[in-house]
Protein backbone atom coordinates (compact mmCIF):
# COMPACT_ATOMS: atom_id res chain seq x y z
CA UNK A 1 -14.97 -7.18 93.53
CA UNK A 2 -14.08 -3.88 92.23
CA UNK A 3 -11.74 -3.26 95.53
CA UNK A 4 -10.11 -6.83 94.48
CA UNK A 5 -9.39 -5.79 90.64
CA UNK A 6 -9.17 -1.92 91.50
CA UNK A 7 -6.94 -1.96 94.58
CA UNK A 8 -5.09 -5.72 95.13
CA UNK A 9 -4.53 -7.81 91.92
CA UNK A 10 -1.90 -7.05 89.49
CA UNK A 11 -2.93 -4.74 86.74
CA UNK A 12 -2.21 -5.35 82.92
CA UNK A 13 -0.22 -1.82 82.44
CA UNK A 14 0.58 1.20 84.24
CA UNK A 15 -1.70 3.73 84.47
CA UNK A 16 -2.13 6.10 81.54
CA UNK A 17 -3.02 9.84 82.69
CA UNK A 18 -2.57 12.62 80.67
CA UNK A 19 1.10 13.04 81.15
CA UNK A 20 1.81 9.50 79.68
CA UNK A 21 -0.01 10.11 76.93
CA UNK A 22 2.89 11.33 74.33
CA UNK A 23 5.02 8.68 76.39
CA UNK A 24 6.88 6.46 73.61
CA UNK A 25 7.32 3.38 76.26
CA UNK A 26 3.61 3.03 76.51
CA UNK A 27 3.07 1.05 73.34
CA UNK A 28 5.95 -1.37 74.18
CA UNK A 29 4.01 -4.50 75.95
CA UNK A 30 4.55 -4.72 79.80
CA UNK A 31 6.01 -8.32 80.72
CA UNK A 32 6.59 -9.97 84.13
CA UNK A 33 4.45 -12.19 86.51
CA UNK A 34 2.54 -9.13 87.30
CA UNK A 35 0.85 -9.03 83.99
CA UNK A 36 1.23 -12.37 83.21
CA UNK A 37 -1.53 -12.61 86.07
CA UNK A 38 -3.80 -9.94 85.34
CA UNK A 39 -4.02 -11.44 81.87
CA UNK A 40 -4.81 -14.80 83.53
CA UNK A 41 -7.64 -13.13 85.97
CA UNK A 42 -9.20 -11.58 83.14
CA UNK A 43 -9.67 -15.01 81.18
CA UNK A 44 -10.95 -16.75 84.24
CA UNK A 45 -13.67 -13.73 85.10
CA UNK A 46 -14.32 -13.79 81.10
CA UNK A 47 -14.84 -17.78 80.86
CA UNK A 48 -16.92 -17.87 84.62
CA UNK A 49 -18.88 -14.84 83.25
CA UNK A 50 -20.41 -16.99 80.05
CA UNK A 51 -21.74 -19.49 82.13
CA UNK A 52 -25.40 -19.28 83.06
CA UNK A 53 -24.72 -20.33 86.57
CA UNK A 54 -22.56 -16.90 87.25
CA UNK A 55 -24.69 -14.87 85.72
CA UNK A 56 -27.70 -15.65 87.65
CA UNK A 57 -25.62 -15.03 90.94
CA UNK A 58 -24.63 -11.79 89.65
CA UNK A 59 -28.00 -11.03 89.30
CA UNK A 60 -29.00 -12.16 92.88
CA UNK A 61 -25.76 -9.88 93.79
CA UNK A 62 -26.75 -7.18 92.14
CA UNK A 63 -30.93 -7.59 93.71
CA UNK A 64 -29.42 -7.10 96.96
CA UNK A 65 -28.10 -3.76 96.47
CA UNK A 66 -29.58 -0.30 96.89
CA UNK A 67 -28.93 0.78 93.25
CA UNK A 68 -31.44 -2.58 92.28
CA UNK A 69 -33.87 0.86 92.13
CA UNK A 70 -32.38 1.81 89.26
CA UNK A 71 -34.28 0.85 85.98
CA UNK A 72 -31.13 0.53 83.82
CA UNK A 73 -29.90 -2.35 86.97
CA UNK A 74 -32.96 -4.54 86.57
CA UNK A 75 -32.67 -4.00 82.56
CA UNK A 76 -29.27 -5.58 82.81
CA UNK A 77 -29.72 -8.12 85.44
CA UNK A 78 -32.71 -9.49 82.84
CA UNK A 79 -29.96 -9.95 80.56
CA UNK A 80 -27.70 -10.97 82.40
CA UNK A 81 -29.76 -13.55 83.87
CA UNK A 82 -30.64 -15.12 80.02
């Protein structure tokens, strides 16, 4: 998932390093189908991720993993999981 959102689908805005930072174009919005998508992606993950039904198969995702070791994981695949 995080190579699909990090690497493939269209992002919401450019990057903002350093350099950009005292960039005037950065606060005018970024249109195009690009964002138009991103936008969409995010609703869809944001609207699948409030139903019970996702969350509990992020949380048998996440039990599969190494890092399920990690106290903090299994603290927020219990909530998750609610």
């Amino acid at each position: 998932m995080w190579q699909l959102l990090g690497d493939v689908e269209p992002r919401t805005a450019p990057s903002f390093p350093p350099r950009r930072w005292h960039d005037d174009t950065v606060s005018a919005p970024v249109r195009g189908d690009g964002p138009r998508r991103a936008l969409a992606t995010a609703v869809a993950l944001v609207e699948a991720g409030r139903t019970r039904t996702v969350r509990r198969r992020l949380v048998r995702t996440f039990s599969s993993e190494p890092a399920f070791a990690e106290p903090w994981l299994r603290r927020l695949s219990r909530e998750l999981g609610r």
